[in-house]
N, C-alpha and C. Protein backbone atom coordinates (compact mmCIF):
# COMPACT_ATOMS: atom_id res chain seq x y z
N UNK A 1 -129.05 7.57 76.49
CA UNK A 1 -129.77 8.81 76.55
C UNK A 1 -129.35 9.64 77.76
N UNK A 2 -129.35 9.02 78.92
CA UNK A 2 -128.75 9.78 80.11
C UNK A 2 -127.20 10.26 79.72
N UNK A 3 -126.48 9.59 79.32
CA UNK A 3 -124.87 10.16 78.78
C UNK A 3 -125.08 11.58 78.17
N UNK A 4 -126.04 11.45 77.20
CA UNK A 4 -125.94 12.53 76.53
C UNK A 4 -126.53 13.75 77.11
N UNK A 5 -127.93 13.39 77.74
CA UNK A 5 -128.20 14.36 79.19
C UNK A 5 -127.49 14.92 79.85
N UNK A 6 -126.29 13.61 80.27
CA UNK A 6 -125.11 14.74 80.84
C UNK A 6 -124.51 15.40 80.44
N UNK A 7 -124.04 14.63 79.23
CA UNK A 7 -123.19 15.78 78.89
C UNK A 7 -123.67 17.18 78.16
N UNK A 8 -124.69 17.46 77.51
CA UNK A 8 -125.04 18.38 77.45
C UNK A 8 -125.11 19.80 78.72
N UNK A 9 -125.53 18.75 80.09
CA UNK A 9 -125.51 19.73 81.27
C UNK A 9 -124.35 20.05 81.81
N UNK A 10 -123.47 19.53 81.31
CA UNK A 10 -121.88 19.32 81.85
C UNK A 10 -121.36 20.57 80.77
N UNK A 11 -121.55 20.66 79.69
CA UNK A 11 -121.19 21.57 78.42
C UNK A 11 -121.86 23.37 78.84
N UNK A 12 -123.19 23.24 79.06
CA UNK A 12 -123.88 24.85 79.55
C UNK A 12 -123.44 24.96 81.30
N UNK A 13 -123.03 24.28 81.67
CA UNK A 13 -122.43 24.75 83.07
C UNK A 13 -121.11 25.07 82.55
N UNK A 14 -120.35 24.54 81.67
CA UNK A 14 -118.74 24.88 81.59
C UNK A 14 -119.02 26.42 80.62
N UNK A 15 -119.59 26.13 80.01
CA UNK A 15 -120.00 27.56 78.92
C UNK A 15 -120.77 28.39 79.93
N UNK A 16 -121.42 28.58 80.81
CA UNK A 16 -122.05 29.41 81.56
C UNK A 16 -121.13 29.93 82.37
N UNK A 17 -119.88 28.88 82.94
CA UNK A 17 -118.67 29.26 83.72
C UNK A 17 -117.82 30.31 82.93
N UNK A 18 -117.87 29.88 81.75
CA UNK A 18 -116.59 30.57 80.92
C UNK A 18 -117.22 31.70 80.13
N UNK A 19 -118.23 31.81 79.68
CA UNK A 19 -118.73 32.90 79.10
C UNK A 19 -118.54 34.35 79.76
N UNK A 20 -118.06 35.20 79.04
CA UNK A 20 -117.82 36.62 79.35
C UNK A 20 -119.11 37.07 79.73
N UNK A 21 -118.79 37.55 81.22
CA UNK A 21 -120.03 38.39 81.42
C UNK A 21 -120.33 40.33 80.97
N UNK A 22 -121.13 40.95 80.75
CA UNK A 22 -121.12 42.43 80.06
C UNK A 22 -120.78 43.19 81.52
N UNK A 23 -120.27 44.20 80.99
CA UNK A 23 -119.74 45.13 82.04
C UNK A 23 -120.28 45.72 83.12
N UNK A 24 -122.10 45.28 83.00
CA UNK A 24 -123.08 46.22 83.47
C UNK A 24 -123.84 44.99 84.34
N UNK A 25 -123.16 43.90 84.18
CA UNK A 25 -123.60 42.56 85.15
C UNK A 25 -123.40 42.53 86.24
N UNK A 26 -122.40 42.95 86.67
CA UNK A 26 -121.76 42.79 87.98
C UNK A 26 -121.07 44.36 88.33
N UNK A 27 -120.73 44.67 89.77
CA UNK A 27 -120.06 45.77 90.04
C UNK A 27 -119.84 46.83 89.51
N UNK A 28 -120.99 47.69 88.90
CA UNK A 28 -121.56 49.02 88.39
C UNK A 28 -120.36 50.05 88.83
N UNK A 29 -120.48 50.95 87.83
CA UNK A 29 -120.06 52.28 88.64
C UNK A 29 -118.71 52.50 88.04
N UNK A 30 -118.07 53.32 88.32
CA UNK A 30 -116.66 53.69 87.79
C UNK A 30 -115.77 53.21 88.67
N UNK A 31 -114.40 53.02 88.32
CA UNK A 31 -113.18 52.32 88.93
C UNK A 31 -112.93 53.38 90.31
N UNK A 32 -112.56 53.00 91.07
CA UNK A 32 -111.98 51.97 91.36
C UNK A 32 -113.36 50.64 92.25
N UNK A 33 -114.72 51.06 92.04
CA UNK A 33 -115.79 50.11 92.30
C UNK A 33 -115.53 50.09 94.20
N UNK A 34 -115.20 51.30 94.58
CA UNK A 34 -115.54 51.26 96.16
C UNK A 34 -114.24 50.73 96.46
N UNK A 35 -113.39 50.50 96.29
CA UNK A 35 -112.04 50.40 97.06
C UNK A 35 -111.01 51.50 97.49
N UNK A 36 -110.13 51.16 98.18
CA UNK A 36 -109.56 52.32 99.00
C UNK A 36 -109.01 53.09 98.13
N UNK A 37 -108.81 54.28 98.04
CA UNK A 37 -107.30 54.96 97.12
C UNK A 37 -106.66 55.28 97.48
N UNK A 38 -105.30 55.26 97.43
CA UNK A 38 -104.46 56.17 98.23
C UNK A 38 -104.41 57.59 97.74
N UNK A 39 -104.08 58.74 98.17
CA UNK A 39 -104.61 59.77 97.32
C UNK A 39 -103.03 60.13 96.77
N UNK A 40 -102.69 60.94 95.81
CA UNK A 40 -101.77 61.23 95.19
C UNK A 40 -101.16 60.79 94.14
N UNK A 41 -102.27 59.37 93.44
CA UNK A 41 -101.52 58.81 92.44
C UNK A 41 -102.05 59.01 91.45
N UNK A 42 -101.54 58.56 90.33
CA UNK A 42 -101.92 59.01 89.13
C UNK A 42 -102.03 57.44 88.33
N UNK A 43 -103.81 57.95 87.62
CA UNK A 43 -104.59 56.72 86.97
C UNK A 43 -103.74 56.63 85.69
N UNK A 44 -102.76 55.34 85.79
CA UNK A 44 -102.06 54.94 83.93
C UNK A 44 -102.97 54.17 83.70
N UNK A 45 -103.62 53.42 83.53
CA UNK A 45 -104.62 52.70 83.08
C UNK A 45 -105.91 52.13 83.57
N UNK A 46 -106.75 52.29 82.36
CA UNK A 46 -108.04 51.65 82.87
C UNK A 46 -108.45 50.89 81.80
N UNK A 47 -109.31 49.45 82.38
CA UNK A 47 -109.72 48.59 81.88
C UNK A 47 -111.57 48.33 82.16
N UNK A 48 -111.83 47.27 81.67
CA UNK A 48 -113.61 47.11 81.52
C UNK A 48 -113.30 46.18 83.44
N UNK A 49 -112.05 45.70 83.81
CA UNK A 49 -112.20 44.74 85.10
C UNK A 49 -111.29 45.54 85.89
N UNK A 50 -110.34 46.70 85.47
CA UNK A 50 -109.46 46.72 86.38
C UNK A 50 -108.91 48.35 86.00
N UNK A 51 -108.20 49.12 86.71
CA UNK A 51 -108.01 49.89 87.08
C UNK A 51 -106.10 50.22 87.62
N UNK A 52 -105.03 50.65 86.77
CA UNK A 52 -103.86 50.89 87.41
C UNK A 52 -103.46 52.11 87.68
N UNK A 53 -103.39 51.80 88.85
CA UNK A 53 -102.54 53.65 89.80
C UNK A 53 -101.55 53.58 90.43
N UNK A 54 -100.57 54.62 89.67
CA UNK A 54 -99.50 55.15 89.51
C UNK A 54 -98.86 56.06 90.82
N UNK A 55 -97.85 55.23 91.91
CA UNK A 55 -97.65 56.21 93.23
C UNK A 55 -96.06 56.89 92.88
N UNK A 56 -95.80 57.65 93.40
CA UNK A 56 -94.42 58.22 93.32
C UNK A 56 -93.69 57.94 94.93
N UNK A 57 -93.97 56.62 95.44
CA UNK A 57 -93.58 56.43 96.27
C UNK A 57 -92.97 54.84 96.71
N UNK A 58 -92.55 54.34 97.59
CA UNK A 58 -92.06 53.17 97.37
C UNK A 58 -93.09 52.27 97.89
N UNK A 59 -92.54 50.82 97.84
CA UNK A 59 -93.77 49.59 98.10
C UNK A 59 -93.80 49.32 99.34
N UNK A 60 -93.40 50.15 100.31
CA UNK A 60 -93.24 49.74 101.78
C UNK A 60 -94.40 50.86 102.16
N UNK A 61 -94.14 52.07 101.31
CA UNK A 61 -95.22 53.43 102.25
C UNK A 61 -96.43 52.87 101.61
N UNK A 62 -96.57 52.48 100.58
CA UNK A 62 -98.10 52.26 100.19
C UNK A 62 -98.75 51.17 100.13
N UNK A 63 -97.90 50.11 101.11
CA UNK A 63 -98.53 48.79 101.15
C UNK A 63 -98.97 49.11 103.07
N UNK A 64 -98.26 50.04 103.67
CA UNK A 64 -98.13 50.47 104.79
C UNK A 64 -99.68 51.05 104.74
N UNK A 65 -99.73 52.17 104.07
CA UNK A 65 -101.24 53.06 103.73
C UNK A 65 -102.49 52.24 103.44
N UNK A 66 -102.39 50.96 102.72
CA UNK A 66 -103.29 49.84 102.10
C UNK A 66 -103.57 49.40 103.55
N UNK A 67 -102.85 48.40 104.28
CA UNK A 67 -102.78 48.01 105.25
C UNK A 67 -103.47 48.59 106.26
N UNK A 68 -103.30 50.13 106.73
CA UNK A 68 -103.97 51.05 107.70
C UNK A 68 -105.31 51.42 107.16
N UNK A 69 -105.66 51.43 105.73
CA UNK A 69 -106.92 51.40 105.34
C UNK A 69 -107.84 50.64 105.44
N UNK A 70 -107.29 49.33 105.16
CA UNK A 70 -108.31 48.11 105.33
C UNK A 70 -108.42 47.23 106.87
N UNK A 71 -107.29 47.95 107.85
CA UNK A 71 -107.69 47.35 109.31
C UNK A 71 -109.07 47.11 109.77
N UNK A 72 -109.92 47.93 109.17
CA UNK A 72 -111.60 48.21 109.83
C UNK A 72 -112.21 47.43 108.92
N UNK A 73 -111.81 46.46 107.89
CA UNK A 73 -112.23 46.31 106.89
C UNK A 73 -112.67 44.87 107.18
N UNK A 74 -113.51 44.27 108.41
CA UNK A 74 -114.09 43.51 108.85
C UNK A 74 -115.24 43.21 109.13
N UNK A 75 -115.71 41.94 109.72
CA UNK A 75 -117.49 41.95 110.74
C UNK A 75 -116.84 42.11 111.74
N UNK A 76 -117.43 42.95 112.13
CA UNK A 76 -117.30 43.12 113.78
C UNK A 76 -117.78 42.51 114.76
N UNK A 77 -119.24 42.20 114.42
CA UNK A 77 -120.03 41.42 115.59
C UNK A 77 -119.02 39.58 115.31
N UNK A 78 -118.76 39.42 114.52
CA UNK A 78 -118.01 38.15 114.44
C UNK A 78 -116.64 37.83 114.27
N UNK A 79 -115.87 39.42 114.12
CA UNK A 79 -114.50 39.43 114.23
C UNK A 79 -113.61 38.73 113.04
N UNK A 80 -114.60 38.88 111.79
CA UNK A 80 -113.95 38.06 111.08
C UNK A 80 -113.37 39.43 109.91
N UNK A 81 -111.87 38.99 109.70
CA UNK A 81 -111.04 39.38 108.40
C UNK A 81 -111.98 39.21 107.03
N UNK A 82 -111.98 40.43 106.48
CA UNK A 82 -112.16 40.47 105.01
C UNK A 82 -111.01 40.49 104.14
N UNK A 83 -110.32 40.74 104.48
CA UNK A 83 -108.92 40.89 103.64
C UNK A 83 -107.99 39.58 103.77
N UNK A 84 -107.32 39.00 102.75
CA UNK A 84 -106.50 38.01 102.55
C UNK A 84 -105.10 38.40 102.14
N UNK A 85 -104.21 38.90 102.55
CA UNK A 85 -102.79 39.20 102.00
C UNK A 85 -102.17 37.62 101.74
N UNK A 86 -101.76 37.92 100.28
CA UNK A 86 -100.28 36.94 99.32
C UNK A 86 -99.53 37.76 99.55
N UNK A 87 -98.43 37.27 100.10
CA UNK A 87 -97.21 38.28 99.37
C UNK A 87 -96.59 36.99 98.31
N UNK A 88 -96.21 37.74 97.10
CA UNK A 88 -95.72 36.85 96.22
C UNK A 88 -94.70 37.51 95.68
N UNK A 89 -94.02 36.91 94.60
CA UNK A 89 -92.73 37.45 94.86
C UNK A 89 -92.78 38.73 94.02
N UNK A 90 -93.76 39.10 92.91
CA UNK A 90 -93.81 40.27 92.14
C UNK A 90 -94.94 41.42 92.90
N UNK A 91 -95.41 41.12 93.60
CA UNK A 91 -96.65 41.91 94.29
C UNK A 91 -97.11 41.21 95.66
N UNK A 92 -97.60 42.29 96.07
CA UNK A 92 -98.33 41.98 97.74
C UNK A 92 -99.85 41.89 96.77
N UNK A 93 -100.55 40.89 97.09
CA UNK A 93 -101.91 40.63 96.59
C UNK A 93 -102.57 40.68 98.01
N UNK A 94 -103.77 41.63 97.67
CA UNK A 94 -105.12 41.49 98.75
C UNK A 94 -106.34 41.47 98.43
N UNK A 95 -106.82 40.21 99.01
CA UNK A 95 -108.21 39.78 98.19
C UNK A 95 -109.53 40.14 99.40
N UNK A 96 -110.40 39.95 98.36
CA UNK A 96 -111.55 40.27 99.34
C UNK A 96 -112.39 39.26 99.15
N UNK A 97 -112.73 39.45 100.73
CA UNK A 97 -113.43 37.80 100.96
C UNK A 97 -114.77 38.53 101.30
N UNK A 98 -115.26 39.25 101.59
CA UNK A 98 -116.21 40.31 101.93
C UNK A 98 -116.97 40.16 100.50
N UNK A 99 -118.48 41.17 100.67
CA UNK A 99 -119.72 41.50 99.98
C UNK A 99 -119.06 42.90 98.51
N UNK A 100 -117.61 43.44 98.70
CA UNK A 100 -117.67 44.59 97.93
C UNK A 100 -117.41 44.45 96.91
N UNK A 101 -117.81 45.30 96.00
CA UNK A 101 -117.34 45.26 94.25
C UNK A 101 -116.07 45.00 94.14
N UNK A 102 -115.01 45.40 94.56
CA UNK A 102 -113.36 45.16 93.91
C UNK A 102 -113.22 43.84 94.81
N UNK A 103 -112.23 43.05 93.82
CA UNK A 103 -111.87 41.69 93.80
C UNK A 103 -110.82 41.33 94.51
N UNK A 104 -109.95 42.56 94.25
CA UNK A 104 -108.31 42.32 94.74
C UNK A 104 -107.56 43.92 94.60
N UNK A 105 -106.65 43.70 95.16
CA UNK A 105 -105.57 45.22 94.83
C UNK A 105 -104.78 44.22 95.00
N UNK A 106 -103.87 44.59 94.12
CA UNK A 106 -101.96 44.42 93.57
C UNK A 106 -101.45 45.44 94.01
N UNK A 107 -100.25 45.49 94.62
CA UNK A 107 -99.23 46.52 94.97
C UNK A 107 -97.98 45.87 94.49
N UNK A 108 -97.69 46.34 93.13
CA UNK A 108 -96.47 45.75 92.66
C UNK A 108 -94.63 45.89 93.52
N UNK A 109 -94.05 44.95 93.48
CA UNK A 109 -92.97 45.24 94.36
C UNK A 109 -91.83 45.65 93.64
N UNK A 110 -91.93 45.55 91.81
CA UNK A 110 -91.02 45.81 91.28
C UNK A 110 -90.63 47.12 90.70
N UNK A 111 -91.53 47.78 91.15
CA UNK A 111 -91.06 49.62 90.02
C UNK A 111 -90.27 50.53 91.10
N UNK A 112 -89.24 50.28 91.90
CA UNK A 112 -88.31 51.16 92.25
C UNK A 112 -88.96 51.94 93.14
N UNK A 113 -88.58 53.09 92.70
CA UNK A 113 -89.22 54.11 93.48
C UNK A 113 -90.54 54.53 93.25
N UNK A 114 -91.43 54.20 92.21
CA UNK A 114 -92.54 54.34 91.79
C UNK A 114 -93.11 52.82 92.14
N UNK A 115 -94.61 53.01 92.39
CA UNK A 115 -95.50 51.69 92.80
C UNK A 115 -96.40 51.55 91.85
N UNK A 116 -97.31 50.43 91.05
CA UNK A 116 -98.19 50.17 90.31
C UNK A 116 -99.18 49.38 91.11
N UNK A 117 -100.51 50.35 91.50
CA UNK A 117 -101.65 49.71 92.27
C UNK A 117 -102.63 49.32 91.28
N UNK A 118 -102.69 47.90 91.13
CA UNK A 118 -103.51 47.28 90.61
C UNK A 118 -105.24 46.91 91.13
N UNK A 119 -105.88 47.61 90.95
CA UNK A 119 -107.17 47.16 91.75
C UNK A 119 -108.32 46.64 90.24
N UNK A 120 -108.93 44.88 90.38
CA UNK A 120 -109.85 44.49 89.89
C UNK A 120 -110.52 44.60 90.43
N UNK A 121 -111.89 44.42 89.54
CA UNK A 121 -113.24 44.11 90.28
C UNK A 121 -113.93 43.49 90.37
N UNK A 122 -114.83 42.85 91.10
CA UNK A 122 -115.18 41.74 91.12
C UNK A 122 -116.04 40.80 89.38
N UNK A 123 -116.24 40.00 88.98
CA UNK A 123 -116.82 39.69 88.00
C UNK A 123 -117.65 37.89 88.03
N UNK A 124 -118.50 38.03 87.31
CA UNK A 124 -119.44 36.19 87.50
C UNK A 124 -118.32 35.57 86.70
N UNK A 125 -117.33 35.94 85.99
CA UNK A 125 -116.34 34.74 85.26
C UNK A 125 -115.58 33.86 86.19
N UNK A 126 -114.98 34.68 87.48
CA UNK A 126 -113.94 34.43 87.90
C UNK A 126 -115.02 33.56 89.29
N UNK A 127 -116.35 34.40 89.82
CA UNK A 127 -117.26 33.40 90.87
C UNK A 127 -117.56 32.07 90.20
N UNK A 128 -117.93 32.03 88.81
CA UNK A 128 -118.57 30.66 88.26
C UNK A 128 -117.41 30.14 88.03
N UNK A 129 -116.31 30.27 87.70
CA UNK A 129 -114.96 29.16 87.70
C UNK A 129 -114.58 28.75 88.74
N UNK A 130 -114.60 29.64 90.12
CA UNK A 130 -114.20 28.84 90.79
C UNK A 130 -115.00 27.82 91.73
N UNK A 131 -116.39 28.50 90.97
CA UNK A 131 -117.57 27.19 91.49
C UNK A 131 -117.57 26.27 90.90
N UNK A 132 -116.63 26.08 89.42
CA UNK A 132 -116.71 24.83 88.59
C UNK A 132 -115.26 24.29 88.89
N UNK A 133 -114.48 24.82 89.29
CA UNK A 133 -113.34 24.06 89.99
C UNK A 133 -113.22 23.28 91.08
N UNK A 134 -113.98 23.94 92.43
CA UNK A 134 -114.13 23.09 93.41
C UNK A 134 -115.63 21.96 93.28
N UNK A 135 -116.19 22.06 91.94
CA UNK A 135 -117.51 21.24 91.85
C UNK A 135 -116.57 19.94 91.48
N UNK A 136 -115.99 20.22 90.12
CA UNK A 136 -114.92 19.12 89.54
C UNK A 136 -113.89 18.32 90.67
N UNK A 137 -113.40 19.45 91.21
CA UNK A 137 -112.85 18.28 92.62
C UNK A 137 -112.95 17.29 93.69
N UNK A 138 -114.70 17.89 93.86
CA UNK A 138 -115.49 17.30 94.58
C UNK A 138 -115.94 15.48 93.91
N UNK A 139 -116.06 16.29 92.52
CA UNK A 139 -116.74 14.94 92.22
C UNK A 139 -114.93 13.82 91.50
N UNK A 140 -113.83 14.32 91.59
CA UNK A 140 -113.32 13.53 90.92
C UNK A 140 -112.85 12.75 92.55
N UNK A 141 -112.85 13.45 93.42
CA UNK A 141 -112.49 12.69 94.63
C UNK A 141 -113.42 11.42 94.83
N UNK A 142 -115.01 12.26 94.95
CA UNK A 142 -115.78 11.15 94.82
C UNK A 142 -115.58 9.89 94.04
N UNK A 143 -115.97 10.31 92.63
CA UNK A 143 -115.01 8.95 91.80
C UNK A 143 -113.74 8.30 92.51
N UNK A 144 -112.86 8.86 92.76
CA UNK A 144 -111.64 7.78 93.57
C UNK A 144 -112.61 7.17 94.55
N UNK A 145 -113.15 7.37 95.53
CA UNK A 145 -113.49 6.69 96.37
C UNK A 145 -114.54 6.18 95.89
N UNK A 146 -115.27 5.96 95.30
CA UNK A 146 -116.15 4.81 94.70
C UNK A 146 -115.39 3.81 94.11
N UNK A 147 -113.78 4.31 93.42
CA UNK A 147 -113.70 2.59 92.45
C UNK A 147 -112.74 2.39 93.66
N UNK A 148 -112.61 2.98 94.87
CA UNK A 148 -112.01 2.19 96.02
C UNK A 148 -112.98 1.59 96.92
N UNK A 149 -113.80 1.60 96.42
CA UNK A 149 -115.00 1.35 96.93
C UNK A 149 -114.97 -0.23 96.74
N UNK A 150 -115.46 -0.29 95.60
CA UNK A 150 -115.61 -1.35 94.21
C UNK A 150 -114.17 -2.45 94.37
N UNK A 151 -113.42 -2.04 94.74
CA UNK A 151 -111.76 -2.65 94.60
C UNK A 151 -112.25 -3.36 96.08
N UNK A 152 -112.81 -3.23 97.28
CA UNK A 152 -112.74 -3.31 98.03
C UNK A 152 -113.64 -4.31 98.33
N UNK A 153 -115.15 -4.14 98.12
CA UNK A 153 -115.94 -4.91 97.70
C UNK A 153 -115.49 -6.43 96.92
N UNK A 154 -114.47 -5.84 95.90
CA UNK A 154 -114.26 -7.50 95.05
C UNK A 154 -113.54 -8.12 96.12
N UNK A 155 -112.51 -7.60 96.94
CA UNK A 155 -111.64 -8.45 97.84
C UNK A 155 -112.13 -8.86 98.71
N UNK A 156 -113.21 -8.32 99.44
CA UNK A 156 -114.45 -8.87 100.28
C UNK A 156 -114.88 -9.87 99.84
N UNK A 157 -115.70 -9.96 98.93
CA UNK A 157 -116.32 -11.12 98.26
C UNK A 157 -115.04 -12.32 97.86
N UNK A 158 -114.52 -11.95 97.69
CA UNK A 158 -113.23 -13.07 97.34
C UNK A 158 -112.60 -14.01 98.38
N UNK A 159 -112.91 -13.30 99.67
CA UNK A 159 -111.95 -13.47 101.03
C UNK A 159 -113.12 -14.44 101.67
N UNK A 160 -114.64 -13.36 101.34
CA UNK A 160 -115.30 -14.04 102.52
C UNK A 160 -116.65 -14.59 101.74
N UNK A 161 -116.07 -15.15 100.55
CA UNK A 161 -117.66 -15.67 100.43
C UNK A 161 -117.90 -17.13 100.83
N UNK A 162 -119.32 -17.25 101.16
CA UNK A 162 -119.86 -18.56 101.58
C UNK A 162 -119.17 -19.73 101.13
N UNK A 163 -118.57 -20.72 101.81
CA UNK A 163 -117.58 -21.87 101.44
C UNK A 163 -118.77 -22.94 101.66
N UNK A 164 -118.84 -23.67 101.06
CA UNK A 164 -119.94 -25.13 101.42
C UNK A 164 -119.53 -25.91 102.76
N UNK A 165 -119.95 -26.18 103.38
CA UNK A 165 -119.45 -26.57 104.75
C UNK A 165 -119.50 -28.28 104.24
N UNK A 166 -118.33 -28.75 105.16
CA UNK A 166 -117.74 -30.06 104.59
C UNK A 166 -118.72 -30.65 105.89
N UNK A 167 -119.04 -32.18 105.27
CA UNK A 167 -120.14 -33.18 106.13
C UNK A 167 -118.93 -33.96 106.48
């Protein structure tokens, strides 16, 4: 009966993780959801999570402009960074570790002389997965160290159990 307890609670946490949340759940409002813009570009696409803008300039001036925008983009009384730069090899990724609606900006490195600014926004799909990713890690570590636990225990008992003392 407990197996099945679990697993039922194990099933609405993974479905609660993965379930699409509605557009009006999280981070209200129109794109770009409070993130920086650079001004002069032009919106090629919009999505229900994300938002792409179009620069006529290269990936050095407007990762340069991103960069000088989000310097202030801290706590102050604690000096701590909100911003996380990847550079990876198709885009400079910057995430936000901060309280604001957008998730990330992409500054693609591949369109030449033209740039593609990618800005998402934040959403409960992507918070509850990665609360069910580091939950799952937690506990599969745990498991290792319990049947090292158990492995350890038998060699104990094997090594040192009570011998009858010879008369």
């Amino acid at each position: 009966m407990k197996t099945i307890l679990y697993a039922i609670c194990a099933i609405a946490v993974l479905a609660a993780a993965l379930a699409p949340v509605p557009s009006h759940a999280f981070a209200q409002g129109d794109p770009p959801w409070g993130a920086p813009v650079m001004p002069g570009g032009k919106i090629v696409k919009t999505e229900s999570t994300a938002v792409y803008i179009e620069y006529n300039q290269p990936y050095d001036k407007v990762l340069a402009w991103y960069k000088d925008a989000l310097k202030d983009y801290r706590d102050k009384a604690m000096n701590i960074e909100f911003t996380k730069y990847r550079d990876w090899k198709d885009q400079m990724y910057i995430e936000d570790q901060g309280a604001a609606n957008w998730h990330s900006i992409g500054i693609s490195k591949v369109g030449g002389p033209t740039t593609v600014v990618k800005i998402v926004r934040d959403n409960f799909t992507w918070i509850f997965s990665t609360l069910l990713i580091r939950f799952a890690g937690v506990f599969l570590v745990l498991c290792i160290l319990w049947i090292l636990l158990n492995i350890n225990s038998a060699v104990m008992k094997k090594f040192f159990s009570k011998q009858p003392a010879k008369a």
